[in-house]
PDB file of N, CA and C in Angstrom:
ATOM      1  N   UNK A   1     176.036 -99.200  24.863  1.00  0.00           N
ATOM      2  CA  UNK A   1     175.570 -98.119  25.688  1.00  0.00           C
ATOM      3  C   UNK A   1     174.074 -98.290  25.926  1.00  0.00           C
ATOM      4  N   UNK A   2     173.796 -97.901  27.270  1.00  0.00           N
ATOM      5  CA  UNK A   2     172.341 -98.296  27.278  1.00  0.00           C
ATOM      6  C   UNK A   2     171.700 -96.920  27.373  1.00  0.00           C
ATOM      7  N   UNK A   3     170.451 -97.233  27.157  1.00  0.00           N
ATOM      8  CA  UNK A   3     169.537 -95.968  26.820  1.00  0.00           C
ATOM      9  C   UNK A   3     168.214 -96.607  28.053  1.00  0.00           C
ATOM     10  N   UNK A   4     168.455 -97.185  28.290  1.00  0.00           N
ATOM     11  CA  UNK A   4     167.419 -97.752  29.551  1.00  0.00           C
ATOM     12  C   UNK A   4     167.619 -96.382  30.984  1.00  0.00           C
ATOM     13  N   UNK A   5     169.127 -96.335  31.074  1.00  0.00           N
ATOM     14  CA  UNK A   5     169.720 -95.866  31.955  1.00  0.00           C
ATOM     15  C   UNK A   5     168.887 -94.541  32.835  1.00  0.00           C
ATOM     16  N   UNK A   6     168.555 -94.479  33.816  1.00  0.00           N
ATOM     17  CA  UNK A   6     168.280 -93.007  34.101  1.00  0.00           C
ATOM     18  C   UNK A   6     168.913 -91.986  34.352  1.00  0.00           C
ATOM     19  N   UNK A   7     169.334 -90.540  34.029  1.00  0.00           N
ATOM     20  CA  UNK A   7     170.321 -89.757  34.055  1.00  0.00           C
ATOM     21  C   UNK A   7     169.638 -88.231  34.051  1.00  0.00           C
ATOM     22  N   UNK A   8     170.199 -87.438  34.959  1.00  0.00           N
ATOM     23  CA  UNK A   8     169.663 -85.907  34.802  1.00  0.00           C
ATOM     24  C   UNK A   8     170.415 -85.181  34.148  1.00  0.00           C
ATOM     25  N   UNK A   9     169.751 -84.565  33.058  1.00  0.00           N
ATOM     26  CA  UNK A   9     170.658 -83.648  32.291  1.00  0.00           C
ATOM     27  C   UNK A   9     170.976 -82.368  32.877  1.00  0.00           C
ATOM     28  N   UNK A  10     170.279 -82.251  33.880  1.00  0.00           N
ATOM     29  CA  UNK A  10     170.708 -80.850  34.735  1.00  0.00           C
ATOM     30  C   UNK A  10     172.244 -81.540  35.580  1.00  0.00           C
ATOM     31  N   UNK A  11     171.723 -82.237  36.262  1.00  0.00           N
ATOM     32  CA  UNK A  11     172.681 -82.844  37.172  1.00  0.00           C
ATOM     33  C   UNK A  11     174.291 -82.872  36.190  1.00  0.00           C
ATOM     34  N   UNK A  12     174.293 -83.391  35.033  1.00  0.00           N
ATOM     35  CA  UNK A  12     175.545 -83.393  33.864  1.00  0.00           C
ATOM     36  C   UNK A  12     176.034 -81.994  33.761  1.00  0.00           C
ATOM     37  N   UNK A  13     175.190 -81.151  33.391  1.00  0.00           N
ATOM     38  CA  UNK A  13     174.755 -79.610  33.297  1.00  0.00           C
ATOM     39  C   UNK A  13     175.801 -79.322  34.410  1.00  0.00           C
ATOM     40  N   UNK A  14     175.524 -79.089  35.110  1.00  0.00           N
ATOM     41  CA  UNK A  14     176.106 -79.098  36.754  1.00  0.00           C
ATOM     42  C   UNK A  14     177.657 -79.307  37.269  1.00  0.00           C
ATOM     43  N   UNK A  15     177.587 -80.599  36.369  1.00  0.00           N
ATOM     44  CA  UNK A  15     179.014 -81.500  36.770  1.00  0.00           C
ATOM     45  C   UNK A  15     179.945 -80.587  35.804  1.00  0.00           C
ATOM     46  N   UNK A  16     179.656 -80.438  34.285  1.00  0.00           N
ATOM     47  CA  UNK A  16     180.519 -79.803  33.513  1.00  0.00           C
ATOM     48  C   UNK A  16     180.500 -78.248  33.943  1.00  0.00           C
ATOM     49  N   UNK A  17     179.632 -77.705  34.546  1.00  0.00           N
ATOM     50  CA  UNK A  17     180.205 -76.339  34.938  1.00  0.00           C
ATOM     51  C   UNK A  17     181.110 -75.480  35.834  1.00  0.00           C
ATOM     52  N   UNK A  18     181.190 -77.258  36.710  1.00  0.00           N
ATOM     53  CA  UNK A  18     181.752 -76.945  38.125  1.00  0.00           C
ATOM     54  C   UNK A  18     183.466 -77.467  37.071  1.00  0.00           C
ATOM     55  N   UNK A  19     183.335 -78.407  36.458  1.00  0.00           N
ATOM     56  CA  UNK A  19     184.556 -78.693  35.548  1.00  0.00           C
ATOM     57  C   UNK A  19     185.650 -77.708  35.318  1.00  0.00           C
ATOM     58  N   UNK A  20     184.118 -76.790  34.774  1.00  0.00           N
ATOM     59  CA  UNK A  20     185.168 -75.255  33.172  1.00  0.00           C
ATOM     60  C   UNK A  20     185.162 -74.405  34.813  1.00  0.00           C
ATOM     61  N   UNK A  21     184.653 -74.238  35.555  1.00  0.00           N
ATOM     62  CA  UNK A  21     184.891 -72.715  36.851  1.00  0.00           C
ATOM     63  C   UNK A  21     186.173 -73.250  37.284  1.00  0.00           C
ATOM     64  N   UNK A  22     186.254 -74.871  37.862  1.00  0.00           N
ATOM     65  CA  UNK A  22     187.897 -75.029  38.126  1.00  0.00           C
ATOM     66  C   UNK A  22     188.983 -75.057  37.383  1.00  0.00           C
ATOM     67  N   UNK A  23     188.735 -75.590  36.334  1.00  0.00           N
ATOM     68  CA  UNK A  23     189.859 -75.026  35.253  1.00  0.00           C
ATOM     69  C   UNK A  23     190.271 -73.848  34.837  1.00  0.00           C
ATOM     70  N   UNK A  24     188.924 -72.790  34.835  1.00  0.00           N
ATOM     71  CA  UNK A  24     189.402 -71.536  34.903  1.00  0.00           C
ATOM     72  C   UNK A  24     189.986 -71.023  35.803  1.00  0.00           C
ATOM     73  N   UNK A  25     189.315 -71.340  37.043  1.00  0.00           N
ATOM     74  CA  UNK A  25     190.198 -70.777  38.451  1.00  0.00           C
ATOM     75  C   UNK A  25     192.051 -70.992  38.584  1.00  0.00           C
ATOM     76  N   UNK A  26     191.474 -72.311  38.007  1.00  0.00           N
ATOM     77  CA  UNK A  26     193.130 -72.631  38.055  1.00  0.00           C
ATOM     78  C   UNK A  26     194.223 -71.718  36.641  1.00  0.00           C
ATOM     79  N   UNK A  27     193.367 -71.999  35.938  1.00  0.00           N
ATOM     80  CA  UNK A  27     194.107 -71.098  34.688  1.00  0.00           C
ATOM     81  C   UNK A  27     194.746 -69.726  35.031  1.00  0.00           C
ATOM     82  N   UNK A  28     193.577 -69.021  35.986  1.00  0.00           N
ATOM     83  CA  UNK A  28     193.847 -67.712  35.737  1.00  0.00           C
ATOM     84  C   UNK A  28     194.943 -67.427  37.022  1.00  0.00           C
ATOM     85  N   UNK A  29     194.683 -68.533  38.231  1.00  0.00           N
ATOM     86  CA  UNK A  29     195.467 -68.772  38.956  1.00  0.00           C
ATOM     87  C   UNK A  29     197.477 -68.929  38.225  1.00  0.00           C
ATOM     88  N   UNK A  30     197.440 -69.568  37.597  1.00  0.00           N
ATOM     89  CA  UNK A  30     198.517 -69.528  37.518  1.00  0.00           C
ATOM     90  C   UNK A  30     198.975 -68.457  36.413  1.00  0.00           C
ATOM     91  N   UNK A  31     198.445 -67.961  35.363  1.00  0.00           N
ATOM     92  CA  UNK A  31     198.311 -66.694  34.778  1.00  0.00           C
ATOM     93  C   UNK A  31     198.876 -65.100  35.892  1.00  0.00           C
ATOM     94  N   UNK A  32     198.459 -65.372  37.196  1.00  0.00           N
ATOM     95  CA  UNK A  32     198.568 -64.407  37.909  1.00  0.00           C
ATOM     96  C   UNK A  32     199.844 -64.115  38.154  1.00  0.00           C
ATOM     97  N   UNK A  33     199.907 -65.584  38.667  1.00  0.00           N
ATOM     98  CA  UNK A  33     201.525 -65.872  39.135  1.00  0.00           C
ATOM     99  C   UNK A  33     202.190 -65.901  38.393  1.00  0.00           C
ATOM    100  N   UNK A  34     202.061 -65.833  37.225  1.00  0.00           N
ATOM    101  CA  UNK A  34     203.224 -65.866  36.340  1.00  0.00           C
ATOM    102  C   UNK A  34     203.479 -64.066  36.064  1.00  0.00           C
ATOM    103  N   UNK A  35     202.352 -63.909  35.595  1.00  0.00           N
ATOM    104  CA  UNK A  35     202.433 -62.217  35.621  1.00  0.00           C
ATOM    105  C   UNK A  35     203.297 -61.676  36.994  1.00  0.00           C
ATOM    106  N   UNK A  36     203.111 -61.951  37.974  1.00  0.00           N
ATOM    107  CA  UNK A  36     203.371 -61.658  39.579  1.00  0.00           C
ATOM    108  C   UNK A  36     204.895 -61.801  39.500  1.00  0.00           C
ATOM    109  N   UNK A  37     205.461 -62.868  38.481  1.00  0.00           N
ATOM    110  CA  UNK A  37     206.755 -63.012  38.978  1.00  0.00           C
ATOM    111  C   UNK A  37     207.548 -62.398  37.975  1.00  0.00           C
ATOM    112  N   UNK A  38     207.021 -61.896  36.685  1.00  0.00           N
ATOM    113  CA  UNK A  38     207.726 -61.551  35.766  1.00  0.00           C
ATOM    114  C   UNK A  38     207.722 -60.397  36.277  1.00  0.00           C
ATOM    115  N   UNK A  39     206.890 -59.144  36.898  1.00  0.00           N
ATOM    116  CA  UNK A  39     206.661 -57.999  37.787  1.00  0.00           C
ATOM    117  C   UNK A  39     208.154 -58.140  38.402  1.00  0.00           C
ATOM    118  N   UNK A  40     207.961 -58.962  39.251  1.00  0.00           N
ATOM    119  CA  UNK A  40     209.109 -58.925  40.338  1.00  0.00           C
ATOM    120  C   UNK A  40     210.121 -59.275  39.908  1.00  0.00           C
ATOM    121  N   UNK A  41     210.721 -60.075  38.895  1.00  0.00           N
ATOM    122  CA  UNK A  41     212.248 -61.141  38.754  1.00  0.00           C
ATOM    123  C   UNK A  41     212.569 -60.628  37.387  1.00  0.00           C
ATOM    124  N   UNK A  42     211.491 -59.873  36.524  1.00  0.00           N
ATOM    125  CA  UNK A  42     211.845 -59.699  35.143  1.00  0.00           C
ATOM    126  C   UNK A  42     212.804 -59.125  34.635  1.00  0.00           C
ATOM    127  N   UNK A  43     213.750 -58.261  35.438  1.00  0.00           N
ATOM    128  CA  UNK A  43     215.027 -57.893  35.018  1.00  0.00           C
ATOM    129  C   UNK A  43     216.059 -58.735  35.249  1.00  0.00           C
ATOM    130  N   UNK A  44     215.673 -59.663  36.604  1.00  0.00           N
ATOM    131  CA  UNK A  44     216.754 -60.316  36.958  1.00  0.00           C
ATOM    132  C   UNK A  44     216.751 -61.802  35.535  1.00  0.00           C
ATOM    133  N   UNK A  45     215.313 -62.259  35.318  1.00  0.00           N
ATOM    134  CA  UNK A  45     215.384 -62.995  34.116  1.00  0.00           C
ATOM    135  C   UNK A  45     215.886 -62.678  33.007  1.00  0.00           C
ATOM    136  N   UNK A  46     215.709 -61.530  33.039  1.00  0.00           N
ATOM    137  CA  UNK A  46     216.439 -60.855  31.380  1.00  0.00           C
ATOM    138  C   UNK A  46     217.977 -60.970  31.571  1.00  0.00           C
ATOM    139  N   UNK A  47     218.384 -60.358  32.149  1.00  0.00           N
ATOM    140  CA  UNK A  47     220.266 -60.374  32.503  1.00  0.00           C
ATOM    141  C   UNK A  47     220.423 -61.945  32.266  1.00  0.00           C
ATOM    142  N   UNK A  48     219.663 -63.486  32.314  1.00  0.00           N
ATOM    143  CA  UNK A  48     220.316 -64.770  32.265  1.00  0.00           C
ATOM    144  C   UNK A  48     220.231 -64.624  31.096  1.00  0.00           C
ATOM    145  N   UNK A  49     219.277 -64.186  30.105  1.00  0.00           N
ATOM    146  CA  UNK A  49     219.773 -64.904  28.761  1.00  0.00           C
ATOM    147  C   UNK A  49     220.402 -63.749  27.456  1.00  0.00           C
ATOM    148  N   UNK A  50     220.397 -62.428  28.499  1.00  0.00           N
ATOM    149  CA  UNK A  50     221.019 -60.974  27.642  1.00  0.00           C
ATOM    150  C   UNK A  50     222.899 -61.509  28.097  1.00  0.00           C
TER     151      UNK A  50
END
C-alpha cells in the first residue's frame, strides 16, 4: 500500500455517506413495502398457513 498516494479525506467522507443515505433509503424503502403489504394481504396471508 502506498502512502505516497494523494487522497481527500473529505472526498472518502463524502463517498461513505452517500453509501449509508442509499442503503438506508433502500432499507426503509423496502421496510415500507413490506409494512404496506402486510396492511393490505395480512388476513389473506394468515388464512395460508392458519
Amino acid at each position: 500500500m502506498s502512502t505516497t498516494g494523494s487522497h481527500d479525506p473529505v472526498d472518502i467522507d463524502r463517498e461513505n455517506a452517500r453509501r449509508a443515505a442509499v442503503g438506508l433509503g433502500i432499507w426503509l424503502t423496502l421496510t415500507m413495502t413490506a409494512v404496506l403489504l402486510l396492511l393490505l394481504f395480512g388476513s389473506s396471508i394468515t388464512g395460508l398457513f392458519v
